[in-house]
Protein backbone atom coordinates (compact mmCIF):
# COMPACT_ATOMS: atom_id res chain seq x y z
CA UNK A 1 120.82 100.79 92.51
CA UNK A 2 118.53 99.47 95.24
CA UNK A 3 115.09 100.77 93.85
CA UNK A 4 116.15 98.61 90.70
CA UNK A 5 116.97 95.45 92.84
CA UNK A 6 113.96 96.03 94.10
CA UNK A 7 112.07 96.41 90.97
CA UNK A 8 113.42 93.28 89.72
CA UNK A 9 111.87 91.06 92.58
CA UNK A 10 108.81 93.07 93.01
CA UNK A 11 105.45 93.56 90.59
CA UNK A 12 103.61 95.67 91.84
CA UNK A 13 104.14 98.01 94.42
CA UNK A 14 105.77 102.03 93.53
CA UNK A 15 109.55 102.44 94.40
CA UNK A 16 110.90 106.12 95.31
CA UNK A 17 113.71 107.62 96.18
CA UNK A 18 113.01 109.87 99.38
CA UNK A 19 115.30 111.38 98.32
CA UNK A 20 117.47 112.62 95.62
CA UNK A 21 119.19 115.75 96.48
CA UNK A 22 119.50 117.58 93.74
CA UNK A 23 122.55 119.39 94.55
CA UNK A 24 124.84 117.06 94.69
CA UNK A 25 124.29 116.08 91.13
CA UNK A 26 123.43 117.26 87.33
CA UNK A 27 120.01 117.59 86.52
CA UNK A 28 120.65 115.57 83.52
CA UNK A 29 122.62 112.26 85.65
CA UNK A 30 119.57 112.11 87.64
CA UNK A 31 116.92 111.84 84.57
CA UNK A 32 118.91 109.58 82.76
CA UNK A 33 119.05 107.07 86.11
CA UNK A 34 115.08 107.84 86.61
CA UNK A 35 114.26 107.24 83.26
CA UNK A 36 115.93 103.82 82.64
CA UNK A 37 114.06 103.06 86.36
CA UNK A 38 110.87 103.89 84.68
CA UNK A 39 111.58 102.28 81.13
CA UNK A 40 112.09 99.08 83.04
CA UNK A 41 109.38 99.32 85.73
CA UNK A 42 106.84 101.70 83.53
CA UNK A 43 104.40 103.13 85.67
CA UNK A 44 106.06 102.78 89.28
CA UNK A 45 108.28 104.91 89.61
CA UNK A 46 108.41 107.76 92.55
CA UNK A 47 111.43 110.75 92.30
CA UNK A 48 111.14 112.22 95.35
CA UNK A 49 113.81 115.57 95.17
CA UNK A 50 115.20 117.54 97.87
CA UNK A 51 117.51 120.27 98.20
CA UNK A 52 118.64 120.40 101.41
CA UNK A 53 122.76 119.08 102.21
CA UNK A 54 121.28 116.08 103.32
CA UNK A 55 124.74 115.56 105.70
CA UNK A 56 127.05 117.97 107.50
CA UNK A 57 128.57 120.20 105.26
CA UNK A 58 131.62 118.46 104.62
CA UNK A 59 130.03 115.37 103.06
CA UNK A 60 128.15 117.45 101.07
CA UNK A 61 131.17 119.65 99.77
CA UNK A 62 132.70 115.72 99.33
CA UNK A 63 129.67 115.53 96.96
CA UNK A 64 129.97 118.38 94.94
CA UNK A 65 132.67 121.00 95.56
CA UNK A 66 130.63 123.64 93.58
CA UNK A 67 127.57 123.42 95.57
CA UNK A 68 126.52 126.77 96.81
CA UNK A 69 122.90 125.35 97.68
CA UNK A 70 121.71 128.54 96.03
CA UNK A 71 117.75 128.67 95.45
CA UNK A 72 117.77 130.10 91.72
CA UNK A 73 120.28 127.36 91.05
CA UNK A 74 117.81 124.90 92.63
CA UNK A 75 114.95 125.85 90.57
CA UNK A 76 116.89 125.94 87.75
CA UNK A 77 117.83 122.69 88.25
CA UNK A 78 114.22 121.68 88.23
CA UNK A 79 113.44 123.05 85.20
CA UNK A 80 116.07 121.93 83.37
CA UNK A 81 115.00 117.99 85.20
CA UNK A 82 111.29 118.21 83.74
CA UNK A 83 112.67 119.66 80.48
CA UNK A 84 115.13 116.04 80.36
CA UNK A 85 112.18 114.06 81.52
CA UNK A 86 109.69 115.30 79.20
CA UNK A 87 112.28 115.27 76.01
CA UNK A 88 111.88 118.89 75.51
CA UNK A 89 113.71 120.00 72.15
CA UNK A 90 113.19 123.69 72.79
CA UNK A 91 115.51 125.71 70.27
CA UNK A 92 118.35 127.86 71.74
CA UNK A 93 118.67 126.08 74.76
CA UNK A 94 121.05 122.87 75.70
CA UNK A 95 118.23 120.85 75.49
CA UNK A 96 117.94 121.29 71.84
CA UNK A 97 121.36 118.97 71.56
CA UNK A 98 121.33 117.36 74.58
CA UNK A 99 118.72 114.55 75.57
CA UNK A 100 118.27 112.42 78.24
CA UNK A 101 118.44 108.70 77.29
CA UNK A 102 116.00 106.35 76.95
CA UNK A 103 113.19 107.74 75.05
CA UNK A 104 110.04 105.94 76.79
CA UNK A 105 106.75 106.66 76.56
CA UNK A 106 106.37 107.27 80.45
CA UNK A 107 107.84 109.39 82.94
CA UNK A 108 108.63 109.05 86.97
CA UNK A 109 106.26 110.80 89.14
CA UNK A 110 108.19 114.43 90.37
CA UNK A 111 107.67 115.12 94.22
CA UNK A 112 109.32 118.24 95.89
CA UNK A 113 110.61 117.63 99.38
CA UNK A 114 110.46 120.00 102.44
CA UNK A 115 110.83 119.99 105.91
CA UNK A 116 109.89 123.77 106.19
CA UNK A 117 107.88 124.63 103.50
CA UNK A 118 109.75 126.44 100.77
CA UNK A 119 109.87 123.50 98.07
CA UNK A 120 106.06 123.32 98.45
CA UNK A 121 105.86 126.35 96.38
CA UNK A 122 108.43 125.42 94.16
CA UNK A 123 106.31 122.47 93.59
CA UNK A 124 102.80 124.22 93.40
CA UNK A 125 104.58 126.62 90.74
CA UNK A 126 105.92 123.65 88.86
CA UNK A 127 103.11 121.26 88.93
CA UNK A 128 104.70 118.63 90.83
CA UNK A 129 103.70 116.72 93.89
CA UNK A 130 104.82 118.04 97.76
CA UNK A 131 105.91 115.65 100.68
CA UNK A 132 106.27 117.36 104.05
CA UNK A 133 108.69 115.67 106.06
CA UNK A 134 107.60 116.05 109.81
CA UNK A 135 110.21 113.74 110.60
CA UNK A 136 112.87 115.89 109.97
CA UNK A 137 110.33 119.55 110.76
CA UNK A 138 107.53 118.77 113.59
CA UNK A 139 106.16 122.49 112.64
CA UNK A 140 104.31 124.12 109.75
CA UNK A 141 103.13 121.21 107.89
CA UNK A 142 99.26 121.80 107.32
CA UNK A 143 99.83 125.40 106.43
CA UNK A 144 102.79 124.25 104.17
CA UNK A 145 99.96 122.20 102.12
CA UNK A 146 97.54 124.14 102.45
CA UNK A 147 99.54 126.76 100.46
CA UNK A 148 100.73 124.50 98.21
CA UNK A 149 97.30 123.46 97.40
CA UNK A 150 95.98 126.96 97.20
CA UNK A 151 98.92 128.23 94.66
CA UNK A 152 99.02 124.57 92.66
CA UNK A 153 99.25 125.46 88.81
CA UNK A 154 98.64 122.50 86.68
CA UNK A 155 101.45 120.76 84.06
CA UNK A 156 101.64 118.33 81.88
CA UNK A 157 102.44 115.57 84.27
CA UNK A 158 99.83 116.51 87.26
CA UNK A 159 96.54 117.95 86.99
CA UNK A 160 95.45 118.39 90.38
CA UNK A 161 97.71 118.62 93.43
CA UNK A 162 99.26 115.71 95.40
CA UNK A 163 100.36 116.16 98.61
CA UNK A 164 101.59 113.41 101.87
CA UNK A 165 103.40 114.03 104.69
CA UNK A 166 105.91 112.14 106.10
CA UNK A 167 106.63 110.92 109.96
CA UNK A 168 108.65 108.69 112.46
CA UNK A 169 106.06 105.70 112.69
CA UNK A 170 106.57 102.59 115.28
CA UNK A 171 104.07 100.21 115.82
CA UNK A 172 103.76 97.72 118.18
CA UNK A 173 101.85 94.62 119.77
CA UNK A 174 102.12 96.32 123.07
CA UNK A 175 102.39 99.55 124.82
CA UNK A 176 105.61 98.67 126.65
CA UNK A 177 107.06 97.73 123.08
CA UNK A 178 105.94 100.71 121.32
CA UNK A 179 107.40 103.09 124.41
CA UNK A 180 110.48 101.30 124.21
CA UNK A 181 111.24 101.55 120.56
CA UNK A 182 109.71 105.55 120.76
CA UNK A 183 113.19 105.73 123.65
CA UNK A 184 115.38 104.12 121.19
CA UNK A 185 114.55 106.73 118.60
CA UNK A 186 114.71 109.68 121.25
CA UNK A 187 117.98 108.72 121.99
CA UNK A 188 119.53 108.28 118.65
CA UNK A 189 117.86 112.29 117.79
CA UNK A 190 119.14 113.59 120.91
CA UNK A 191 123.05 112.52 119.56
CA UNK A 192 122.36 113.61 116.21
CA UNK A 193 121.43 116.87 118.04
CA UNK A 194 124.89 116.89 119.67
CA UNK A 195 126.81 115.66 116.46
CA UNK A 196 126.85 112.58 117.82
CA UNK A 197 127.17 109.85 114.84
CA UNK A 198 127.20 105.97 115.48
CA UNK A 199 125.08 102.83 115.98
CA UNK A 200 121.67 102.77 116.67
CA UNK A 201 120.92 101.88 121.01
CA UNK A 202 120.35 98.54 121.19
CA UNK A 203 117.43 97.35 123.50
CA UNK A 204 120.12 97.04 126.39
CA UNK A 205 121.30 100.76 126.16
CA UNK A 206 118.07 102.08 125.72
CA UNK A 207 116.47 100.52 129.22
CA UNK A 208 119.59 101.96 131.05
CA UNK A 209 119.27 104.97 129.38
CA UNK A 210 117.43 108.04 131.90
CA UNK A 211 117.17 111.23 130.08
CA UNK A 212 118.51 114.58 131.64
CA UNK A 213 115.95 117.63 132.40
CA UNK A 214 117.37 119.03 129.50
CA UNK A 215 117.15 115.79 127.27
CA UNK A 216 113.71 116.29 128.32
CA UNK A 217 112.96 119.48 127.02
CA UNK A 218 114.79 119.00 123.72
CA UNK A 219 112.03 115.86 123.92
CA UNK A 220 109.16 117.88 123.55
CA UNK A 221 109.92 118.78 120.02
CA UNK A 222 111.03 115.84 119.12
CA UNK A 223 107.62 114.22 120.43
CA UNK A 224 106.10 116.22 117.22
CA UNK A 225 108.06 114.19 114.26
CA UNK A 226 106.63 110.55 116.14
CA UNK A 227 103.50 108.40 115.30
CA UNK A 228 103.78 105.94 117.82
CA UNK A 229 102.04 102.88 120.06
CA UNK A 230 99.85 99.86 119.58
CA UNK A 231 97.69 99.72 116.11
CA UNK A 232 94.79 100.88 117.66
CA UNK A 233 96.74 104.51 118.94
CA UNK A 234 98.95 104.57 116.07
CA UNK A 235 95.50 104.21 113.64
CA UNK A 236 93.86 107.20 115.73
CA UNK A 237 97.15 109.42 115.41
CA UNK A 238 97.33 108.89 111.69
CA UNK A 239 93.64 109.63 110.78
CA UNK A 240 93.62 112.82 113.14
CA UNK A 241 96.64 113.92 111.07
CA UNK A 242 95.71 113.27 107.59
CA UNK A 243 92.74 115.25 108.60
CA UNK A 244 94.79 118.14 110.05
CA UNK A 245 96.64 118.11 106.50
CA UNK A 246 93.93 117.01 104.22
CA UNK A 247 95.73 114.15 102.67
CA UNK A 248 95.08 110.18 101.88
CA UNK A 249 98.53 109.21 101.73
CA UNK A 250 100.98 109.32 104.93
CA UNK A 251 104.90 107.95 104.45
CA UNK A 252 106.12 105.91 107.61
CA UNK A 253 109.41 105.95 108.22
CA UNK A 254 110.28 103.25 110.57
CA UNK A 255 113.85 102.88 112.12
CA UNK A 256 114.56 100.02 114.73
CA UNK A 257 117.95 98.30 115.58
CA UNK A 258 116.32 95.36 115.20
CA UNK A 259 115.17 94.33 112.02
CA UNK A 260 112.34 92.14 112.90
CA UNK A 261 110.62 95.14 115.53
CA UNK A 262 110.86 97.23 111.83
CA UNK A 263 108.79 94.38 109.87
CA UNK A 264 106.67 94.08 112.67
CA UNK A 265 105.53 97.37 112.96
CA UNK A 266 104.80 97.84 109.38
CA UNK A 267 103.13 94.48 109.52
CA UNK A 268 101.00 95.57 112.54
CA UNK A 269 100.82 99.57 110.60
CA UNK A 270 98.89 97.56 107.49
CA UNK A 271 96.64 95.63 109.76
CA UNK A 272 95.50 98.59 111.45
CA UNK A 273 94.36 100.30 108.11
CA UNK A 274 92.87 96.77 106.97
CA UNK A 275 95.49 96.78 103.79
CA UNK A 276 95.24 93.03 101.93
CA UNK A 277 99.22 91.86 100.91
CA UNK A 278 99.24 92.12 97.05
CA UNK A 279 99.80 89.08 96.76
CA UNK A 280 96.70 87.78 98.41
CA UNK A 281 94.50 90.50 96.46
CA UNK A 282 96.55 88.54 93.57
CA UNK A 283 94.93 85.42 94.39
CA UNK A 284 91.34 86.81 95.15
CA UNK A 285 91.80 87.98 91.61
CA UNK A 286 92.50 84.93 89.89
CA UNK A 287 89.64 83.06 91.97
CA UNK A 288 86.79 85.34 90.46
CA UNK A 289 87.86 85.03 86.87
C-alpha cells in the first residue's frame, strides 16, 4: 500500500519492498500485488524477498499458522513466484490454469535477501539479484557475494549478477551529532537483544544513558552493522566497503526518533556522493533542449 502512495506522488525514483517475506504469504498474492505495482509504475519496481520470520515467532505463526519456514518450501515458493511473474503456461502444472493478473509487458526486479548468506545462492541459482543485509548480520558479507557472483547462472530477467549490501547509515553535520544518534541506535539493539520492544530513546534518554561493561561488549558487534559520522567519514566508510564487496550500489537504512535528524542525514548522505535531486537534473534537462 505505501510503495503505491508513493508511486503516485513520485516520477522517477525505484520503490522496493525490503522486504516481502515470503512465508507468510502465497507465492501467487504476492505477484499479483507486484505486478499491478509494476503495471502502474512500469519500470520501477524493486521486490526485495526474504525468508526469514521477520518477528518473534508468535507474530509470525499470527501470519501464517502453516509456516514451517522449511527451505525446499522456500525455494519452491520462488519458483512458483518467477513462474506467476513471467506468465508461465507450462502444461501439468497449476500454472497452466492459474495466472497471475495483470498481464503487462514488464516485470518487478527479483532480489533475494540474506543476512547470512544462504539466499545468495538461492539467488545465484535462480538468476535473481542478492542484498546482504549487514544491518541485521555484521559477518560474512563479501564472501556471501563473492559466491554469489562466482555461482550466478543467468535467466531471463538478469543477465549478469547484481549484488548491494545493506547497513545502519547516520549522517551528520557534526561529530557530536553523528555519535549521538550512533548511541540512540546502540541502545534501541541492545533491548531488542533482551526482547525488549518499545519506543525509540529520545535525545534525553540517550545522553543519560551509560552503557554496562557488558553493554559494551555486546557493542562491539553491533559496531559492524553501522556506517556512521560526518559526510566526509561516512563517504570514506562507504567507498572502503563497496570495495571490500565489489558493489556500486549500498542501501542506507537510517532510523532516528526524530524525523528531521533522518532527512538530514540522507540529505547530508547525497551531498557527500555529489547526487543532483531529480528534480533539479529535471530542470538542467529542459534548459539544454
Amino acid at each position: 500500500m505505501l510503495l503505491a502512495h508513493l508511486g503516485a506522488h513520485t516520477r522517477h525514483i525505484r520503490l522496493g519492498s525490503g522486504g516481502v517475506m515470503l512465508p507468510h504469504y502465497s507465492a501467487l498474492k504476492v505477484a499479483e500485488s507486484f505486478k499491478l505495482l509494476e503495471a502502474l509504475h512500469p519500470g520501477r519496481i524493486d521486490l526485495g524477498l526474504g525468508r526469514a520470520p521477520g518477528a518473534d515467532r508468535l507474530t509470525a505463526y499470527a501470519l501464517n499458522p502453516n509456516n514451517q519456514f522449511n527451505e525446499q518450501d522456500f525455494i519452491e515458493q520462488l519458483l512458483d513466484l518467477q513462474a506467476y511473474l513471467r506468465d508461465d503456461a507450462t502444461p501439468e502444472t497449476i500454472h497452466e490454469r492459474v495466472q497471475a493478473i495483470p498481464k503487462i509487458a514488464t516485470q518487478p526486479h527479483l532480489w533475494l535477501l540474506s543476512s547470512s548468506g544462504q539466499s545468495g545462492q538461492f539467488a545465484a541459482q535462480l538468476g535473481m539479484g542478492f542484498s546482504f543485509a549487514q544491518f541485521i548480520g555484521p559477518h560474512g558479507g563479501p564472501a556471501a557475494v563473492q559466491r554469489y557472483r562466482a555461482q550466478f547462472r543467468p535467466s531471463p530477467e538478469l543477465a549478469h549478477p547484481q549484488a548491494n549490501v545493506a547497513l545502519f547509515v547516520l549522517c551528520a553535520d557534526t561529530e557530536e551529532k553523528a555519535n549521538a544518534l550512533v548511541k540512540a541506535l546502540f541502545i534501541q539493539l541492545l533491548r531488542f537483544d533482551q526482547g525488549r520492544r518499545g519506543p525509540y530513546p529520545t535525545a534525553s534518554e540517550t545522553a543519560a544513558y551509560a552503557f554496562s561493561p557488558e553493554e559494551q561488549a555486546r557493542l562491539r558487534y553491533h559496531q559492524g552493522r553501522v556506517v556512521s559520522g560526518t559526510p566526509g567519514q561516512v563517504r570514506e566508510q562507504l567507498t572502503q566497503l563497496a570495495t571490500a564487496y565489489n558493489i556500486d550500489e549500498v542501501t542506507a537504512v537510517s532510523i532516528t526518533a526524530d524525523f528531521n535528524d533522518r532527512l538530514r542525514s540522507y540529505e547530508l548522505l547525497a551531498q557527500a556522493f555529489e547526487l543532483v535531486p531529480t528534480t533539479q537534473k529535471v530542470a538542467e534537462e529542459a534548459l539544454t533542449l
